[in-house]
Protein backbone atom coordinates (compact mmCIF):
# COMPACT_ATOMS: atom_id res chain seq x y z
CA UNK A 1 0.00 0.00 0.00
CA UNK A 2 2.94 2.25 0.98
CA UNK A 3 4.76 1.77 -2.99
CA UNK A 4 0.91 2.55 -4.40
CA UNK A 5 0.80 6.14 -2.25
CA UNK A 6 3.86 6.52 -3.36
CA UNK A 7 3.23 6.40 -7.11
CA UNK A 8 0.27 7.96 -6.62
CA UNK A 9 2.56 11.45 -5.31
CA UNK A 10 4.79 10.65 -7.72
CA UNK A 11 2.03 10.96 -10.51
CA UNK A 12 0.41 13.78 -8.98
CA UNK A 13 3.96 16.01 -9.27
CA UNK A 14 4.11 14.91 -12.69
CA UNK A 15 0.77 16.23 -13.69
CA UNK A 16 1.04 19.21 -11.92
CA UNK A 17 4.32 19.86 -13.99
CA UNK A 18 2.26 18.93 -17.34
CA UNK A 19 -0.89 21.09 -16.04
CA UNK A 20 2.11 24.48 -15.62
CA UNK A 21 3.21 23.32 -18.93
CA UNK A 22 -0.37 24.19 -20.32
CA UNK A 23 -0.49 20.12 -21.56
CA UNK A 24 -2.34 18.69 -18.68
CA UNK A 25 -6.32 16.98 -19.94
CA UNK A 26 -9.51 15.03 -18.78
CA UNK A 27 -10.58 11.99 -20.21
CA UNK A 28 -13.88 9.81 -20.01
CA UNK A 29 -13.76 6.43 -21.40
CA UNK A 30 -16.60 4.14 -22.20
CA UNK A 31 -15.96 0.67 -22.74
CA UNK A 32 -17.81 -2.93 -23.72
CA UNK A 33 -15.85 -5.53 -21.03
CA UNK A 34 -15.97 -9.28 -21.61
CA UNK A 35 -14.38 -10.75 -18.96
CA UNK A 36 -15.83 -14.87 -19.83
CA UNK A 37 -16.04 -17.18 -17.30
CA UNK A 38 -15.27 -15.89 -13.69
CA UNK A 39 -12.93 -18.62 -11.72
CA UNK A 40 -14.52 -18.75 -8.17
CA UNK A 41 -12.74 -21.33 -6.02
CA UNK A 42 -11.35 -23.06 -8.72
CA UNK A 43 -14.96 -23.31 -11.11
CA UNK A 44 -16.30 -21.52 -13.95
CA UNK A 45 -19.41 -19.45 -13.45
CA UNK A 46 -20.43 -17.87 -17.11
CA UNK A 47 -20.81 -13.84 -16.72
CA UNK A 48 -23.04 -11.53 -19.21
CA UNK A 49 -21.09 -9.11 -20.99
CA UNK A 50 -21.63 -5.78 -19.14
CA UNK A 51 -20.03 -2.35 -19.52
CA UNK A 52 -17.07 -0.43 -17.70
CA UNK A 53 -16.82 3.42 -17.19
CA UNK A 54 -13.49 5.40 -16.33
CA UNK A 55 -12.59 8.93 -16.33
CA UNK A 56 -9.13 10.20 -15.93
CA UNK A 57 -6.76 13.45 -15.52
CA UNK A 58 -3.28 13.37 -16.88
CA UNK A 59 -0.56 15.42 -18.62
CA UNK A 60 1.57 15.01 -21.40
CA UNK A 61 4.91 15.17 -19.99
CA UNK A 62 7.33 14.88 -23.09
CA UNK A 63 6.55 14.84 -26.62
CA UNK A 64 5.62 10.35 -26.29
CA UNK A 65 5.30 10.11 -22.87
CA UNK A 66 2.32 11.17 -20.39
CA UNK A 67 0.86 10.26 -17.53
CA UNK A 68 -2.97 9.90 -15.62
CA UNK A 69 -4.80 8.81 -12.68
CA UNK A 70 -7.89 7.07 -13.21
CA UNK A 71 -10.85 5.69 -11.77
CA UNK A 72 -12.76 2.88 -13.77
CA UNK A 73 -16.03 0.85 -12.82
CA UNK A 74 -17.85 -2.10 -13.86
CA UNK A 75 -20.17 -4.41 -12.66
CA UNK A 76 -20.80 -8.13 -14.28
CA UNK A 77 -23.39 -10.25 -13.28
CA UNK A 78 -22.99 -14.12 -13.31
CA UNK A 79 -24.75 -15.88 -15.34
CA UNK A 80 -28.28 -17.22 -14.65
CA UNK A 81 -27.28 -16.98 -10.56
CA UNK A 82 -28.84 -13.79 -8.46
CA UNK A 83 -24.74 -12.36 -8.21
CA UNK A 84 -23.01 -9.80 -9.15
CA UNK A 85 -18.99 -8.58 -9.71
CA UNK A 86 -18.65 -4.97 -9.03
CA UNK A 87 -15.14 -3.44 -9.47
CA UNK A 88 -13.92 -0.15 -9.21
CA UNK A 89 -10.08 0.62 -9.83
CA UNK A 90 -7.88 3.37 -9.26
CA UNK A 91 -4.91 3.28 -11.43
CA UNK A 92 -2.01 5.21 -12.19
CA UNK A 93 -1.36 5.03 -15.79
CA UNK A 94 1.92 5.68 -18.35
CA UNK A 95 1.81 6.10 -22.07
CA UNK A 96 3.81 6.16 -24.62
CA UNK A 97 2.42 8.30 -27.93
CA UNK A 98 3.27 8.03 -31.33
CA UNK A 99 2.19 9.97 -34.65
CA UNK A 100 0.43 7.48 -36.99
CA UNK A 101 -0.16 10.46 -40.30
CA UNK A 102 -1.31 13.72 -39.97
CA UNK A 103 -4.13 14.18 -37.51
CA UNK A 104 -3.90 9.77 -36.05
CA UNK A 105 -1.61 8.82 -33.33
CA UNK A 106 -1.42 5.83 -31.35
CA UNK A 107 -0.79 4.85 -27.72
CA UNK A 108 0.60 2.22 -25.67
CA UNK A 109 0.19 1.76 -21.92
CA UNK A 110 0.30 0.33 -18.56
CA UNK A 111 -1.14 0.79 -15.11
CA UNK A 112 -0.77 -0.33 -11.45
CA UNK A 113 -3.26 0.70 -8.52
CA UNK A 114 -6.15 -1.20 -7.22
CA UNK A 115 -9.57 -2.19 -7.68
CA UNK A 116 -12.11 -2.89 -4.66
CA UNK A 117 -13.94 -5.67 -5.51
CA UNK A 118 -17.67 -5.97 -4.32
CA UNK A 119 -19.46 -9.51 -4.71
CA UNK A 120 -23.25 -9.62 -4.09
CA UNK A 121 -24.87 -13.35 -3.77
CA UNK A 122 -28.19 -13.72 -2.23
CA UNK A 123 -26.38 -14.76 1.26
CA UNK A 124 -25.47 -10.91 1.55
CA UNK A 125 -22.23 -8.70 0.06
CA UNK A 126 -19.06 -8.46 1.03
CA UNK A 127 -16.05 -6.27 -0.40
CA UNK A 128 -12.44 -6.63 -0.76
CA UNK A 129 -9.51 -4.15 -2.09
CA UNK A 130 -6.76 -5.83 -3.54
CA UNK A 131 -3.67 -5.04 -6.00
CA UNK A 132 -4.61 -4.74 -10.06
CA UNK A 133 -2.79 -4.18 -12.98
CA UNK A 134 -3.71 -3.17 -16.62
CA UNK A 135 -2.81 -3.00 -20.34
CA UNK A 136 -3.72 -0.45 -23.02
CA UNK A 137 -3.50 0.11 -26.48
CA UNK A 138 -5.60 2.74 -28.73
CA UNK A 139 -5.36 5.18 -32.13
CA UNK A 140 -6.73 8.54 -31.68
CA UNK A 141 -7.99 11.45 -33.79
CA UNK A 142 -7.31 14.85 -33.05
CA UNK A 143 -10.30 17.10 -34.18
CA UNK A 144 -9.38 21.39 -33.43
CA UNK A 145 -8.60 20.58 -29.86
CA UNK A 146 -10.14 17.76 -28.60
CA UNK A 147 -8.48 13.71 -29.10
CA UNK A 148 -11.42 11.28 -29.35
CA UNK A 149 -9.94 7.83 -29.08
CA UNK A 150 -10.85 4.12 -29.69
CA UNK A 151 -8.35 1.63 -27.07
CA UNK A 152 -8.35 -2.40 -26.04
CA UNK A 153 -7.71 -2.91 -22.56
CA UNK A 154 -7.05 -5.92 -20.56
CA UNK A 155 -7.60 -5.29 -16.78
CA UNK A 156 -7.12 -7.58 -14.16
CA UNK A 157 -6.59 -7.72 -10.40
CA UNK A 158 -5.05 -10.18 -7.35
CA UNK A 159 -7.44 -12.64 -6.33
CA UNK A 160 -10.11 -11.54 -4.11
CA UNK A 161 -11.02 -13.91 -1.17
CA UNK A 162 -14.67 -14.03 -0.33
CA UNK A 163 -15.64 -16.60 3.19
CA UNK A 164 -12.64 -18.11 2.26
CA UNK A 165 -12.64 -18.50 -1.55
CA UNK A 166 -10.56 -16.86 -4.08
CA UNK A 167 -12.52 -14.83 -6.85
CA UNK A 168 -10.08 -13.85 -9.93
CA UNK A 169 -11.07 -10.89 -11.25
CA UNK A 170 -10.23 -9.89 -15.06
CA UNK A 171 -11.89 -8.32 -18.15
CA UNK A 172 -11.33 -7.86 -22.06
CA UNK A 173 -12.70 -4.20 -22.76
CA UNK A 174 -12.57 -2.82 -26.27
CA UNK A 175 -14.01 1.16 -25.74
CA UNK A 176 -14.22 4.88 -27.33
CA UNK A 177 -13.41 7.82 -25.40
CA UNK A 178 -13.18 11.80 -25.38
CA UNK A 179 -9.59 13.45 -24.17
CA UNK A 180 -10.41 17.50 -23.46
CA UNK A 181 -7.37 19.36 -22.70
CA UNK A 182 -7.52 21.86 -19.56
CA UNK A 183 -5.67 24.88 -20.75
């Protein structure tokens, strides 16, 4: 928990220098997430296909690199049962940026934070926050100021332990999303 603050400050110095810069932006992402089966104590329960949300403020800190925080949710229900999956991450991101042609660039990334995992079964809910990771990759479009963007991202997460029994926590997401800068 202490490395994750500490990446956090880290990241928040960073931006700040990108916001004095005049480079610093917003994002909001909105994403389809497949995540398939989800592995709870060793067996496959089938989940629905469901959505995931995330909006983020970063800074470009170098001509290919920037930087973000972000906060992402989604919430999966398992197949025919009365449960749910809800997770909702904080991560601190890095990109790098490239120039594709004129107005298309591209982006790869990755991110560390966590993601507080909430199962509800008909028994009752319980929560747990554990470690999670993630992977990006995305073209954008600049139009006058504003980057719209299309990116695949593969989130996942430590196991989760529920009354004893691990819950692995992962998702596919393939999304569109709006970058507007702040200065």
């Amino acid at each position: 928990m202490r490395l994750l603050a500490t990446v956090f400050a880290f990241l928040l110095v960073l931006s700040g220098t990108a916001f004095a810069q005049g480079k610093a932006y917003v994002e909001g992402t909105v994403a389809h997430s497949d995540s398939g089966d989800l592995d709870v104590g060793g067996y496959g329960f089938p989940t629905d296909s469901t959505y995931m949300i995330g909006l983020a403020i970063g800074g470009l800190l170098a001509n290919a690199v920037s930087v973000e925080g972000e906060l992402t949710y989604s919430k999966r229900d398992i197949g025919s049962y009365n449960e749910s999956l809800a997770t909702m991450a904080i991560m601190a991101n890095v990109y790098y940026n490239f120039q594709i042609a004129n107005m298309i660039g591209g982006y790869a990334g990755l991110g560390v934070g966590g993601a507080r995992q909430d199962l509800d079964w008909s028994g009752g809910s319980d929560d747990q926050f554990v470690a999670a990771y993630q992977v990006l990759f995305g073209l954008t479009w600049a139009v006058n100021n504003i980057i719209l963007f299309s990116e695949y991202r593969y989130q996942a997460s430590q196991d989760a332990e529920f009354g004893g029994t691990d819950v692995e926590y992962n998702s596919h997401n393939v999304g569109v999303g709006i970058r507007i800068p702040l200065n």
